[in-house]
PDB file of N, CA and C in Angstrom:
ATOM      1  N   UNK A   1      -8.550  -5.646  18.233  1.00  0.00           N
ATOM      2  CA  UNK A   1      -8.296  -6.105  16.878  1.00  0.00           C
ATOM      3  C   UNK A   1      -8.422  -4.906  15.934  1.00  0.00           C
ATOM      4  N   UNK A   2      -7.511  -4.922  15.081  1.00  0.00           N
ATOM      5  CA  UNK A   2      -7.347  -4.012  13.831  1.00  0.00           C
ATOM      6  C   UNK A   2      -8.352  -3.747  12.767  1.00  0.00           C
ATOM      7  N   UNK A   3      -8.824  -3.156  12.052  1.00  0.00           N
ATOM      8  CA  UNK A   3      -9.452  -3.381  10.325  1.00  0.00           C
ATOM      9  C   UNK A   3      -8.373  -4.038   9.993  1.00  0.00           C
ATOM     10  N   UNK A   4      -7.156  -4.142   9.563  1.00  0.00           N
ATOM     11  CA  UNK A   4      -5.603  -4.796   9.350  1.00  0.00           C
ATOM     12  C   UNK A   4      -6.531  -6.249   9.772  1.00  0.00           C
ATOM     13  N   UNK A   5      -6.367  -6.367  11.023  1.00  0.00           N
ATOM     14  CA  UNK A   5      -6.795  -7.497  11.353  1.00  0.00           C
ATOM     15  C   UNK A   5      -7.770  -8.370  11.312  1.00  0.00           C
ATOM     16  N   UNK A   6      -8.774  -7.652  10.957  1.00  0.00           N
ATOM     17  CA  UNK A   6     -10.300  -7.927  10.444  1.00  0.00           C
ATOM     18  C   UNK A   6     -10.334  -8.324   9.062  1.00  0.00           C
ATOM     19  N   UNK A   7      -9.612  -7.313   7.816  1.00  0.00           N
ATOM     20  CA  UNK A   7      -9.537  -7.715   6.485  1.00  0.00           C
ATOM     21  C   UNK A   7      -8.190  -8.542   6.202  1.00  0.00           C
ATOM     22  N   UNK A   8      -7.271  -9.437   6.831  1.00  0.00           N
ATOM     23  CA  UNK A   8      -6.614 -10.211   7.033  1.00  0.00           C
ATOM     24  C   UNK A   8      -5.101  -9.851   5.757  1.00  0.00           C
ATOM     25  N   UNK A   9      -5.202  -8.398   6.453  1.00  0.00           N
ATOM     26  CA  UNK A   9      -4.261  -7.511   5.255  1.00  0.00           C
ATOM     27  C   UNK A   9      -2.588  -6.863   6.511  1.00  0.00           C
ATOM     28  N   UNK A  10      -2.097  -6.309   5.671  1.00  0.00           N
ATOM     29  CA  UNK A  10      -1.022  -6.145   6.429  1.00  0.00           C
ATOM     30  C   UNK A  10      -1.234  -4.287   6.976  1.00  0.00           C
ATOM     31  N   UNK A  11      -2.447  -3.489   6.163  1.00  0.00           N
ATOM     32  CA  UNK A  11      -2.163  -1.982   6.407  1.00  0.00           C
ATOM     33  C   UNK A  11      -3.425  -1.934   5.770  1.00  0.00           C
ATOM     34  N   UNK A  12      -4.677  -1.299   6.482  1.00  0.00           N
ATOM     35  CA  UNK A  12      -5.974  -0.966   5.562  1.00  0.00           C
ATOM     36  C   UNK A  12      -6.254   0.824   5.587  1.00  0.00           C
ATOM     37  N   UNK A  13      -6.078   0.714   4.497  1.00  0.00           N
ATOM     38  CA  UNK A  13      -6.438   2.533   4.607  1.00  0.00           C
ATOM     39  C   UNK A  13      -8.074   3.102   4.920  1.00  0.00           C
ATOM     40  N   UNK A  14      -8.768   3.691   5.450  1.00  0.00           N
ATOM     41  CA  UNK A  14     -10.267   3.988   5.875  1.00  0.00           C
ATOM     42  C   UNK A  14     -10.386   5.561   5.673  1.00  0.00           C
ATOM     43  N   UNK A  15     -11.248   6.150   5.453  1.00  0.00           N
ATOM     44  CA  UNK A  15     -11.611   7.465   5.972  1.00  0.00           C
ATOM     45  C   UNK A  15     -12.801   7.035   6.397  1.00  0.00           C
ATOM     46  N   UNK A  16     -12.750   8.099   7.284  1.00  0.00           N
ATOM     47  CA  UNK A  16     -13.834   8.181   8.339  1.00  0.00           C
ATOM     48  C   UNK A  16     -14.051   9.585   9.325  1.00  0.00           C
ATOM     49  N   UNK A  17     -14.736  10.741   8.876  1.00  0.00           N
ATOM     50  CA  UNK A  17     -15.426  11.714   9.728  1.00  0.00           C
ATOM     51  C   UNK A  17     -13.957  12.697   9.065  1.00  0.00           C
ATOM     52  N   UNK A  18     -13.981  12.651   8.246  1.00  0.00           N
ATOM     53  CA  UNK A  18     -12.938  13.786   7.707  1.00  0.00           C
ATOM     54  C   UNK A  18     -11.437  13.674   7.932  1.00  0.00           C
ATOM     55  N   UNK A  19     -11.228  12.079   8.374  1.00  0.00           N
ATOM     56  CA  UNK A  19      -9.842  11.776   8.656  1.00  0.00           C
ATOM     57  C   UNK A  19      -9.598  10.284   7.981  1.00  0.00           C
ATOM     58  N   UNK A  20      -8.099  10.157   7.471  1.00  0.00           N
ATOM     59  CA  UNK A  20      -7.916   9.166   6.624  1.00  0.00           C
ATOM     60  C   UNK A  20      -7.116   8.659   7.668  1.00  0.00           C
ATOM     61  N   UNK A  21      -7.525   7.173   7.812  1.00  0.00           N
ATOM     62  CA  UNK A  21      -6.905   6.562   9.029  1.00  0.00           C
ATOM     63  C   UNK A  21      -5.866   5.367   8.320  1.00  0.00           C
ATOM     64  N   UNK A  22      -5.101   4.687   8.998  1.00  0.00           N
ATOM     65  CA  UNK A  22      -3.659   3.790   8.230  1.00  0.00           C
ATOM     66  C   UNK A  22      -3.896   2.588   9.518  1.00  0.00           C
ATOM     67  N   UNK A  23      -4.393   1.281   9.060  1.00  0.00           N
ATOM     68  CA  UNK A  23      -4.059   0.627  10.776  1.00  0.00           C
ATOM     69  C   UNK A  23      -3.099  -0.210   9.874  1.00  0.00           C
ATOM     70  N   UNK A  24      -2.174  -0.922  10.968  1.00  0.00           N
ATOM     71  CA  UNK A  24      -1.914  -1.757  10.975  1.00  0.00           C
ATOM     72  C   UNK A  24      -2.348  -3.089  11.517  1.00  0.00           C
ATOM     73  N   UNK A  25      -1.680  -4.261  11.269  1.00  0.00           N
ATOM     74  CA  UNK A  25      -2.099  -5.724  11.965  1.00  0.00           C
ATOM     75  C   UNK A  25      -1.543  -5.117  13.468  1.00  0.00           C
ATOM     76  N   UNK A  26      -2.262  -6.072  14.597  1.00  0.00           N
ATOM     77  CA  UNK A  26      -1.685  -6.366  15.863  1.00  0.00           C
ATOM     78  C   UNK A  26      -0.042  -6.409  15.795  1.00  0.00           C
ATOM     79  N   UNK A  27       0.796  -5.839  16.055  1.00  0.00           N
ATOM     80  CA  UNK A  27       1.761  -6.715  16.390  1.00  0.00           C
ATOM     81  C   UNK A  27       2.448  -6.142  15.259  1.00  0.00           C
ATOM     82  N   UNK A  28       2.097  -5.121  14.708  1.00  0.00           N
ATOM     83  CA  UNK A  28       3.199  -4.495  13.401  1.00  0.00           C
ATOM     84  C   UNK A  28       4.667  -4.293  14.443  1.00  0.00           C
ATOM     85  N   UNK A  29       5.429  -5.180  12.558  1.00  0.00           N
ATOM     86  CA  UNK A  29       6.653  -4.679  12.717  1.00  0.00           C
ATOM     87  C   UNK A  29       7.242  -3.330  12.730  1.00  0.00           C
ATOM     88  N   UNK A  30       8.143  -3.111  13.621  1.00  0.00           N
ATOM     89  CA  UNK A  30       8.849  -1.469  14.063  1.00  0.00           C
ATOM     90  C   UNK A  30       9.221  -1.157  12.194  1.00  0.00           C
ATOM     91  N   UNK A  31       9.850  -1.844  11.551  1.00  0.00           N
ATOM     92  CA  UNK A  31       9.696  -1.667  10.200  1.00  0.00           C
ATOM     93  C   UNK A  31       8.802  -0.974   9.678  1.00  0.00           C
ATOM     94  N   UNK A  32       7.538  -1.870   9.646  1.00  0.00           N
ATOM     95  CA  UNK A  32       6.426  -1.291   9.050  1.00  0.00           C
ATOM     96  C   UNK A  32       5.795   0.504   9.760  1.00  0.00           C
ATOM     97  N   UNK A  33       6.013  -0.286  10.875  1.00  0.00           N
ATOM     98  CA  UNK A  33       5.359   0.933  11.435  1.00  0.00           C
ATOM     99  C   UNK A  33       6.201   2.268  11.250  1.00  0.00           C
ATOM    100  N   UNK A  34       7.577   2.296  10.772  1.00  0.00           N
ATOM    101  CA  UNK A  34       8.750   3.396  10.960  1.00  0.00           C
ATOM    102  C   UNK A  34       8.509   3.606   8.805  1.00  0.00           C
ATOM    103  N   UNK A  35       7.960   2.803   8.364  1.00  0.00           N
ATOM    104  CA  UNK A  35       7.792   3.123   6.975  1.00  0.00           C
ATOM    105  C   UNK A  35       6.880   3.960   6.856  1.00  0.00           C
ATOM    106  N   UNK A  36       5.712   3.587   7.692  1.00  0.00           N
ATOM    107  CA  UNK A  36       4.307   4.369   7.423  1.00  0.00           C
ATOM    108  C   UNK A  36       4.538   6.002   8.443  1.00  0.00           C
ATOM    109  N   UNK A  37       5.414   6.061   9.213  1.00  0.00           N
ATOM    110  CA  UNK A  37       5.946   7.721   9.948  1.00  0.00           C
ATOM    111  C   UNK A  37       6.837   8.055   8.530  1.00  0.00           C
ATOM    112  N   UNK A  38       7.590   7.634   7.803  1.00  0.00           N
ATOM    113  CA  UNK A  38       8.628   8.265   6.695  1.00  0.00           C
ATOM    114  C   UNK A  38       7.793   8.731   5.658  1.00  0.00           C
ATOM    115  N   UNK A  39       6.676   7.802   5.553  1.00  0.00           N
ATOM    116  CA  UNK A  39       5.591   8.729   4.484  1.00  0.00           C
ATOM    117  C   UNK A  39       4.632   9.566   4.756  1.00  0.00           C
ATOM    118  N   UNK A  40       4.810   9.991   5.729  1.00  0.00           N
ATOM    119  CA  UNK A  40       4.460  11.345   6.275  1.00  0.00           C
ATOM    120  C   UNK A  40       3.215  11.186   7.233  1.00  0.00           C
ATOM    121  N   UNK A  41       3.080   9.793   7.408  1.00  0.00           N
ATOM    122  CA  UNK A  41       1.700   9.442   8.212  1.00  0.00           C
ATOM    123  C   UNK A  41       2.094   9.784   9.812  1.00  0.00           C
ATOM    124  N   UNK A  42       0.905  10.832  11.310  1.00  0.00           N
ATOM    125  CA  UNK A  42       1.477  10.912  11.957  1.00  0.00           C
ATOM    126  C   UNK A  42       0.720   9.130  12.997  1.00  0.00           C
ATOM    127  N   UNK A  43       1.803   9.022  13.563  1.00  0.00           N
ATOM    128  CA  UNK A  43       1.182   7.615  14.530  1.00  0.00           C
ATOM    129  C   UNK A  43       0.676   8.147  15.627  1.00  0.00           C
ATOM    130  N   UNK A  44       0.139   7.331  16.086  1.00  0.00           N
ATOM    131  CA  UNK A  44      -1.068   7.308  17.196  1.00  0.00           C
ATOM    132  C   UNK A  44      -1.015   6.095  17.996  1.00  0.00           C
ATOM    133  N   UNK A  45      -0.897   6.661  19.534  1.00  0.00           N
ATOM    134  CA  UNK A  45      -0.840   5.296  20.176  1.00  0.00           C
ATOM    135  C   UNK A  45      -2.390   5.356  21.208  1.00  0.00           C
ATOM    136  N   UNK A  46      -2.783   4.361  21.811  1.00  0.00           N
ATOM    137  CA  UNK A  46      -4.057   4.435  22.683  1.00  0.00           C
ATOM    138  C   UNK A  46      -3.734   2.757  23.118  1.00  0.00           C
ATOM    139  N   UNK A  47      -2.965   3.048  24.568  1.00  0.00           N
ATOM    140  CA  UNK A  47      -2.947   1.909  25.058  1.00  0.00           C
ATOM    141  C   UNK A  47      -1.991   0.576  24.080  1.00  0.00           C
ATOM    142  N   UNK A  48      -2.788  -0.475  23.799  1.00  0.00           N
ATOM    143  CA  UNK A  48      -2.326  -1.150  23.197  1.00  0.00           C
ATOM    144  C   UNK A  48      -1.893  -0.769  21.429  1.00  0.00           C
ATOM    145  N   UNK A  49      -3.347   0.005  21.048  1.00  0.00           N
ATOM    146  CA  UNK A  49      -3.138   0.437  20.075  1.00  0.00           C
ATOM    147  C   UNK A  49      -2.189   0.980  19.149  1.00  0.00           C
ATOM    148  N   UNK A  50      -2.030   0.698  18.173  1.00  0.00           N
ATOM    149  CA  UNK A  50      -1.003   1.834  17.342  1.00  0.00           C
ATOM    150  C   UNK A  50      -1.756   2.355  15.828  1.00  0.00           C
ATOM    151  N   UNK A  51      -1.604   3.002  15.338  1.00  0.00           N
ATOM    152  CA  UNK A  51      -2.176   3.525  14.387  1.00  0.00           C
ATOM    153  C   UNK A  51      -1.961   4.714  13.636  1.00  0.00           C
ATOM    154  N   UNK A  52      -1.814   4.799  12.873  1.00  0.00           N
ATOM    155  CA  UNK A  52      -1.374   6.217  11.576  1.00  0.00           C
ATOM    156  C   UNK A  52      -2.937   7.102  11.631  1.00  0.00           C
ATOM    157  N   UNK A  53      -2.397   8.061  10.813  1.00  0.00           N
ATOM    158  CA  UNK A  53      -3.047   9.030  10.352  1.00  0.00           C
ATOM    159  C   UNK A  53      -3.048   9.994   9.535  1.00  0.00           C
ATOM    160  N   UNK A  54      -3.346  10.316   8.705  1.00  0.00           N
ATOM    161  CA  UNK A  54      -2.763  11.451   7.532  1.00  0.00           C
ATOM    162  C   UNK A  54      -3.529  12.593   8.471  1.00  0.00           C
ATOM    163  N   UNK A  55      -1.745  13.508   8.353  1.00  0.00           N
ATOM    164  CA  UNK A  55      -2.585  15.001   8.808  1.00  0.00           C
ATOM    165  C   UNK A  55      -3.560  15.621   8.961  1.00  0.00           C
ATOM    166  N   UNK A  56      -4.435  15.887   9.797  1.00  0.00           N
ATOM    167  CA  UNK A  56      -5.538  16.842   9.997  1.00  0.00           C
ATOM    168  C   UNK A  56      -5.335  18.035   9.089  1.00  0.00           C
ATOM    169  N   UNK A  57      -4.140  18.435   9.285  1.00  0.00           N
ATOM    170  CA  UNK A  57      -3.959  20.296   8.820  1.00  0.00           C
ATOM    171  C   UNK A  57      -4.029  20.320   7.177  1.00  0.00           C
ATOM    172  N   UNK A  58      -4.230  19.120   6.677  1.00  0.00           N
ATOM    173  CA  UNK A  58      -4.030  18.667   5.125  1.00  0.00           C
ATOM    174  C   UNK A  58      -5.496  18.947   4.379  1.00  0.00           C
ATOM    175  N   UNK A  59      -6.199  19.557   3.745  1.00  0.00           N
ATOM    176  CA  UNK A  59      -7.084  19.431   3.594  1.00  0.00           C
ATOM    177  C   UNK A  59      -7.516  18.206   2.457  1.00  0.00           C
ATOM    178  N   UNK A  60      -8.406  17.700   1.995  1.00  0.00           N
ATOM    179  CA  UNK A  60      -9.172  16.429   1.573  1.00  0.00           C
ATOM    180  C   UNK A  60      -8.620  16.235   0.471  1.00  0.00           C
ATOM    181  N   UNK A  61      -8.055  17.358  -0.776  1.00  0.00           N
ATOM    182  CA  UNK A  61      -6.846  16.577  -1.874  1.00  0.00           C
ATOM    183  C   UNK A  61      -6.003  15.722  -1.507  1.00  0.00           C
ATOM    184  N   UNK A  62      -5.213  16.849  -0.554  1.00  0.00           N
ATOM    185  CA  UNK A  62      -3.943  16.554  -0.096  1.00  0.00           C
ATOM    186  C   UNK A  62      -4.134  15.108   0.466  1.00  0.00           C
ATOM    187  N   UNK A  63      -4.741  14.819   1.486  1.00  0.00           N
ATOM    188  CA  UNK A  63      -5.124  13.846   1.940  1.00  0.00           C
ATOM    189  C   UNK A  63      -5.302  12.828   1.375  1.00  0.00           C
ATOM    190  N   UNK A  64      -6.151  12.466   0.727  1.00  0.00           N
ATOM    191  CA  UNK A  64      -6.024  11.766  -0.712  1.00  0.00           C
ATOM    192  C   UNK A  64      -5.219  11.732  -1.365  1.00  0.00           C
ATOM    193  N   UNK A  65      -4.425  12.224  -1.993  1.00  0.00           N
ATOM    194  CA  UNK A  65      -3.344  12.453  -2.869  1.00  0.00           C
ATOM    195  C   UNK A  65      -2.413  11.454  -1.791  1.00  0.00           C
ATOM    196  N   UNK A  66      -2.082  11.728  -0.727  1.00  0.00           N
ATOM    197  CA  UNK A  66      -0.841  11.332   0.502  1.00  0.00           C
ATOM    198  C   UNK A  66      -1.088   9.422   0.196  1.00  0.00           C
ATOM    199  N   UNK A  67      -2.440   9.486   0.565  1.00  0.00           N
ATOM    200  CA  UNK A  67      -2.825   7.808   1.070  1.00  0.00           C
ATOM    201  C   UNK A  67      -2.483   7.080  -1.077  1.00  0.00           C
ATOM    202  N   UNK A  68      -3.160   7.892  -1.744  1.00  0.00           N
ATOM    203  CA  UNK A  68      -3.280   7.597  -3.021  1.00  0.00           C
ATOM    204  C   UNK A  68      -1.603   7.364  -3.013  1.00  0.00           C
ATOM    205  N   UNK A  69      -0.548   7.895  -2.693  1.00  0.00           N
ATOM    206  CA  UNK A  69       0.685   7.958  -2.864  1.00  0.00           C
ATOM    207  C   UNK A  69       1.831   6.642  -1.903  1.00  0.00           C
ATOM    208  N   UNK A  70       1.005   6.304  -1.243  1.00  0.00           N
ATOM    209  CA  UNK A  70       1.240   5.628   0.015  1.00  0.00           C
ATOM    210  C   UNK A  70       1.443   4.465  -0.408  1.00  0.00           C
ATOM    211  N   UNK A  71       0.014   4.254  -0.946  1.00  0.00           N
ATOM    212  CA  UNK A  71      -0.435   2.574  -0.772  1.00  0.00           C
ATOM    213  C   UNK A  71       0.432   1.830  -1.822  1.00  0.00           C
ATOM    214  N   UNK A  72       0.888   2.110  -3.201  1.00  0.00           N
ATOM    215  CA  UNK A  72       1.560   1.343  -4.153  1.00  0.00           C
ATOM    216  C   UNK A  72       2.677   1.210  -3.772  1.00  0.00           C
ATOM    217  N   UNK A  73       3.326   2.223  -2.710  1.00  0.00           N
ATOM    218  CA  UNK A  73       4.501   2.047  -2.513  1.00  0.00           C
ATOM    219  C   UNK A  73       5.249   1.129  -0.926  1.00  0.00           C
ATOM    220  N   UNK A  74       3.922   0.926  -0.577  1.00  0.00           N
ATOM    221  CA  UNK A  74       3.659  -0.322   0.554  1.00  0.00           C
ATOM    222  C   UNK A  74       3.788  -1.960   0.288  1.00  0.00           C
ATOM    223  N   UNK A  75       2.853  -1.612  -0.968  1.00  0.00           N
ATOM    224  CA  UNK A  75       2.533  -2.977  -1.806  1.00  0.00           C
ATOM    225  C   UNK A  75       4.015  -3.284  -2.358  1.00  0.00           C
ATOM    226  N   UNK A  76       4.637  -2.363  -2.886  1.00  0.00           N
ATOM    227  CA  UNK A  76       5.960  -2.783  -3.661  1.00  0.00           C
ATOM    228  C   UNK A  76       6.705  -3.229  -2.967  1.00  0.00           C
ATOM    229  N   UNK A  77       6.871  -2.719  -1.827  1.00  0.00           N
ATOM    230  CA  UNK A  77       7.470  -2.993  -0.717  1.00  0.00           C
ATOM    231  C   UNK A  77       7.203  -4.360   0.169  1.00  0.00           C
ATOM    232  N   UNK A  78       5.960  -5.173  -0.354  1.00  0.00           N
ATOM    233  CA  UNK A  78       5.378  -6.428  -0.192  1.00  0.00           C
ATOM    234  C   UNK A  78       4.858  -6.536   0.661  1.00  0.00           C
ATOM    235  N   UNK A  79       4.485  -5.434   1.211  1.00  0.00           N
ATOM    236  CA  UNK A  79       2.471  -5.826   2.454  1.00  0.00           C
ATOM    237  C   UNK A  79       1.557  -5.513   1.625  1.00  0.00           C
ATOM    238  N   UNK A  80       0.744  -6.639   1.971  1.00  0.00           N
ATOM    239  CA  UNK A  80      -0.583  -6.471   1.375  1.00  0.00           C
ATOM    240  C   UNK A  80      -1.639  -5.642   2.289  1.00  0.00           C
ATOM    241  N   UNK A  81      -2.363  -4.706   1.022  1.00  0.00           N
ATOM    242  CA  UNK A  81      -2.648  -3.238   1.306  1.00  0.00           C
ATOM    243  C   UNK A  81      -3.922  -3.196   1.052  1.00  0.00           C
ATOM    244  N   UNK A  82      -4.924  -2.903   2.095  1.00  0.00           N
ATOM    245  CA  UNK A  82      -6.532  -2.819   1.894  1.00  0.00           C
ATOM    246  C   UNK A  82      -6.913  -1.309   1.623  1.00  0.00           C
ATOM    247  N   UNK A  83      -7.597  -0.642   0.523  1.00  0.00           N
ATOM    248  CA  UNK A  83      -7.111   0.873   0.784  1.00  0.00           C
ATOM    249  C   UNK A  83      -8.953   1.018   0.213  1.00  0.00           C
ATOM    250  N   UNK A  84      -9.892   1.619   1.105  1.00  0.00           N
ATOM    251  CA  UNK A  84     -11.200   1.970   0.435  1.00  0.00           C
ATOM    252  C   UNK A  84     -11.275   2.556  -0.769  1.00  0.00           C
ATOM    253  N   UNK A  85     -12.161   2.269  -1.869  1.00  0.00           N
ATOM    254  CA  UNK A  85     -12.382   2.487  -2.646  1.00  0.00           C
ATOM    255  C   UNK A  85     -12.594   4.010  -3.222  1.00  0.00           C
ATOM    256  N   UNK A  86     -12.806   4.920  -2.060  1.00  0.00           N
ATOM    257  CA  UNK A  86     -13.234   6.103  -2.705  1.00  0.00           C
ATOM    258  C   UNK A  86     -11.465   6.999  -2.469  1.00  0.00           C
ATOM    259  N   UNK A  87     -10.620   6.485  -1.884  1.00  0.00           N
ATOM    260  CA  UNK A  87      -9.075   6.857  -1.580  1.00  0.00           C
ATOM    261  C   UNK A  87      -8.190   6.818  -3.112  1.00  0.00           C
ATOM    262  N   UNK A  88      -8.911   5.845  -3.558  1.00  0.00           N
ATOM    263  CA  UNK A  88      -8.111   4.968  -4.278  1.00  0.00           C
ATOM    264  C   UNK A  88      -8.343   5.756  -5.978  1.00  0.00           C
ATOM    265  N   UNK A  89      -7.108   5.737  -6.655  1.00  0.00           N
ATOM    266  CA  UNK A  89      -7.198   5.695  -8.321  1.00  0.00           C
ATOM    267  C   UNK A  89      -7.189   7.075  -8.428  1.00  0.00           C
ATOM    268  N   UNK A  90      -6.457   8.388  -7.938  1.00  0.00           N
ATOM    269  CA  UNK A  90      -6.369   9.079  -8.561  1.00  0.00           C
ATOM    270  C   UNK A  90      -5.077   9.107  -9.071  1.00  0.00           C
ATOM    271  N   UNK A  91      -4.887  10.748  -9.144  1.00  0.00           N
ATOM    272  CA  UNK A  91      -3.465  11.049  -9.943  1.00  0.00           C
ATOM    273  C   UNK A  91      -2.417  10.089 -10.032  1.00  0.00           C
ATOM    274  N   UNK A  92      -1.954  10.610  -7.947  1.00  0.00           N
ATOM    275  CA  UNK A  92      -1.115  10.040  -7.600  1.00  0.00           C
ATOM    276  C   UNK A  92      -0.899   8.862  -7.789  1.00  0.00           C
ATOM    277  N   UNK A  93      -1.833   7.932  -7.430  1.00  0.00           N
ATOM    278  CA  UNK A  93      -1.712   6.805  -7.544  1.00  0.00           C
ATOM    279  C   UNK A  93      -1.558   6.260  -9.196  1.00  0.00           C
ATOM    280  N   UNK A  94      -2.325   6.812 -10.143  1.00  0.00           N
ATOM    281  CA  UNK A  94      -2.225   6.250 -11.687  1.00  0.00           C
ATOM    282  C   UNK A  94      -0.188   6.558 -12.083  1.00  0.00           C
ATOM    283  N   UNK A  95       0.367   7.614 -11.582  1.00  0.00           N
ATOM    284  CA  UNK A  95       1.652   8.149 -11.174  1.00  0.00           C
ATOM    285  C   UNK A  95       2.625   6.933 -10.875  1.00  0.00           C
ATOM    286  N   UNK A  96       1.941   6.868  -9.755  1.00  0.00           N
ATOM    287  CA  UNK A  96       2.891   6.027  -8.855  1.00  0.00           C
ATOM    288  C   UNK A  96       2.714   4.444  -9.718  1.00  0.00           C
ATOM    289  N   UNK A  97       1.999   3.917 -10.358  1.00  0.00           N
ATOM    290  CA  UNK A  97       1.742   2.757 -11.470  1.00  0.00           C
ATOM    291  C   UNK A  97       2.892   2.899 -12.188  1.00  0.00           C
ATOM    292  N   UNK A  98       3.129   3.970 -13.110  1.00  0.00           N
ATOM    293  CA  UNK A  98       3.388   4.176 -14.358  1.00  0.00           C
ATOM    294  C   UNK A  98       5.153   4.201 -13.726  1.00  0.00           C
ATOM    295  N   UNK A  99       5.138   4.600 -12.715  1.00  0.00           N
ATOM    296  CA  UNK A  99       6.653   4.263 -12.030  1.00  0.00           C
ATOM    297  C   UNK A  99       7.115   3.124 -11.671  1.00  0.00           C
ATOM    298  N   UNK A 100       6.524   2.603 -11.347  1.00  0.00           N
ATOM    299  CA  UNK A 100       6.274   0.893 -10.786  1.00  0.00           C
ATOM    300  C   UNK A 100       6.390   0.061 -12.324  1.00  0.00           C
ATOM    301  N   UNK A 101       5.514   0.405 -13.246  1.00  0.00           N
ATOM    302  CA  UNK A 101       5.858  -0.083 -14.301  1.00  0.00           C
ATOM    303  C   UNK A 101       7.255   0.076 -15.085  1.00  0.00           C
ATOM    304  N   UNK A 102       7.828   1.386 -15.185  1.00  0.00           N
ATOM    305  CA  UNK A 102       8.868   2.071 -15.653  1.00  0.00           C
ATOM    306  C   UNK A 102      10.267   0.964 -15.288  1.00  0.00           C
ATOM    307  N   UNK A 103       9.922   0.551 -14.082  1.00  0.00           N
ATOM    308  CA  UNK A 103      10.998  -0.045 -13.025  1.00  0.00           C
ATOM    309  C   UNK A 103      10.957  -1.223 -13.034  1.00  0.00           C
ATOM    310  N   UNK A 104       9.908  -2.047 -13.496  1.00  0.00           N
ATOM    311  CA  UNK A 104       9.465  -3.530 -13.850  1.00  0.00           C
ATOM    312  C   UNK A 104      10.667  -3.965 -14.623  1.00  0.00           C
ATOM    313  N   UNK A 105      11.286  -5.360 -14.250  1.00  0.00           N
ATOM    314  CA  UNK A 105      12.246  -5.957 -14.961  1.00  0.00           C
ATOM    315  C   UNK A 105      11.346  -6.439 -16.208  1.00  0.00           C
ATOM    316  N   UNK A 106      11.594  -6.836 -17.418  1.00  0.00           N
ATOM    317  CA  UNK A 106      11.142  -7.319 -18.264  1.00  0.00           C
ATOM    318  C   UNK A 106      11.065  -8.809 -18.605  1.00  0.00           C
ATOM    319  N   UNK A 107      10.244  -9.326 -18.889  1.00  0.00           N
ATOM    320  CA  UNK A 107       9.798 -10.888 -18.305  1.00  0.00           C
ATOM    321  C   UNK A 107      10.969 -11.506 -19.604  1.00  0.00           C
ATOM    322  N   UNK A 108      11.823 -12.850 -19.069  1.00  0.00           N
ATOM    323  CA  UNK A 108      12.364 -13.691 -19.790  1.00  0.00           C
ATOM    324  C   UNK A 108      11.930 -14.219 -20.875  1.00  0.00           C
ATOM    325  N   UNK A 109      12.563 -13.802 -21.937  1.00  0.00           N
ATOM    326  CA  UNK A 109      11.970 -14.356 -23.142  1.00  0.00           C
ATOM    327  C   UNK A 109      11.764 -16.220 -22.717  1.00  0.00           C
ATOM    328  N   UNK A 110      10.258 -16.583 -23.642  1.00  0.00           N
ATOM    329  CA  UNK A 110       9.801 -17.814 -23.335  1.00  0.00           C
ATOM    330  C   UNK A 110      10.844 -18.773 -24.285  1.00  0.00           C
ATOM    331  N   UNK A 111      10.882 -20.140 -23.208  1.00  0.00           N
ATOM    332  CA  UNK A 111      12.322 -21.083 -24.029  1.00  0.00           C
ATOM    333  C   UNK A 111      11.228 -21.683 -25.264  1.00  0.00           C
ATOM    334  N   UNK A 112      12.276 -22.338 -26.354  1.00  0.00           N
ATOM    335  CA  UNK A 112      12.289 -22.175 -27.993  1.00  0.00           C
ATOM    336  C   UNK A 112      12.086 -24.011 -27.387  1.00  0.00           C
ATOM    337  N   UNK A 113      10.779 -24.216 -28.227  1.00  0.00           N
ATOM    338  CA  UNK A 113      10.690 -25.863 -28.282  1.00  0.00           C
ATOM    339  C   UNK A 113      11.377 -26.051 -28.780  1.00  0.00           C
ATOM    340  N   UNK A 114      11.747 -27.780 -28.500  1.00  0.00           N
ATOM    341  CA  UNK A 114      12.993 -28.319 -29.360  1.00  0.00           C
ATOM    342  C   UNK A 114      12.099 -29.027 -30.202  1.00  0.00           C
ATOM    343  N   UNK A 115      12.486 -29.038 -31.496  1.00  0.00           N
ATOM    344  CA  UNK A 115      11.712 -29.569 -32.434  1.00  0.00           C
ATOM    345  C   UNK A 115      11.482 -31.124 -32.152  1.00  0.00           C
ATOM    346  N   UNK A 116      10.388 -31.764 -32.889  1.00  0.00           N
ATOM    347  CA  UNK A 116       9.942 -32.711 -32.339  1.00  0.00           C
ATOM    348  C   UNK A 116      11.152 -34.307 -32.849  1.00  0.00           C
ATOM    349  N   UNK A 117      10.997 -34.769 -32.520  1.00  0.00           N
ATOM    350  CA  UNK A 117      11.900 -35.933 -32.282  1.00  0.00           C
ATOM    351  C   UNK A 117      11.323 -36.889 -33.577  1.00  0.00           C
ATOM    352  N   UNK A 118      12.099 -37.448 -35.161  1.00  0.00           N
ATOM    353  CA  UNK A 118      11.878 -38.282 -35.658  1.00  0.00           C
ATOM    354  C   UNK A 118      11.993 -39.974 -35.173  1.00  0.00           C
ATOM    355  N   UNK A 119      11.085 -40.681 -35.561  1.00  0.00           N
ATOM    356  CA  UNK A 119      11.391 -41.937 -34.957  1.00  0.00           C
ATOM    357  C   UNK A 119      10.776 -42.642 -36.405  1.00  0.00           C
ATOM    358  N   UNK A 120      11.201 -43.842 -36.602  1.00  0.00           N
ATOM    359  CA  UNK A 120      11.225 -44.568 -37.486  1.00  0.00           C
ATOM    360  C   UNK A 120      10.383 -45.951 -37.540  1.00  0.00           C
TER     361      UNK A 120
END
């Protein structure tokens, strides 16, 4: 079983021992899993396992910065995204908001009551 699978999410981001890890659920779609190799995450297999990883050769900005860059654009993409707290809210990511917002359709103006009805 996954963290994915444990926090009942579609992709949980972790660091752990100087490496930022990406799982997926059991059973990720080739989709998902071919989204998270295009954003530069390398995969990892062990048996049944599958699993991402942000570069080793990256040092701890970069690294951060990558996952910080990752995760909004997962979510937009509509998996729900568990990402630890200390990964989370920098640059990139406040960035990647303000793009997401930029791109937001603008909500339908609300319909005009019809005035109220005389009765006699």
């Amino acid at each position: 079983m996954s963290l994915a699978d444990e926090y009942d999410v579609d992709v949980a981001f972790y660091h752990r021992d100087a490496t930022i890890y990406v799982d997926t659920r059991s059973g990720a779609s080739e989709h998902l899993l071919g989204l998270l190799d295009d954003l530069g995450l390398n995969r990892h297999r062990a048996l049944a396992d599958v699993w991402h990883q942000v570069p080793d050769e990256m040092d701890e900005i970069a690294m951060k910065s990558m996952a910080d860059r990752a995760a909004p654009l997962l979510a937009r993409a509509g998996y729900q995204v568990d990402i630890d707290a200390g990964l989370f809210g920098g640059t990139a990511y406040r960035t990647a908001l303000a793009e997401q917002a930029a791109h937001r359709q603008p909500s339908p103006p609300a319909p005009r009551a019809a005035p109220p009805r005389r009765t006699r």
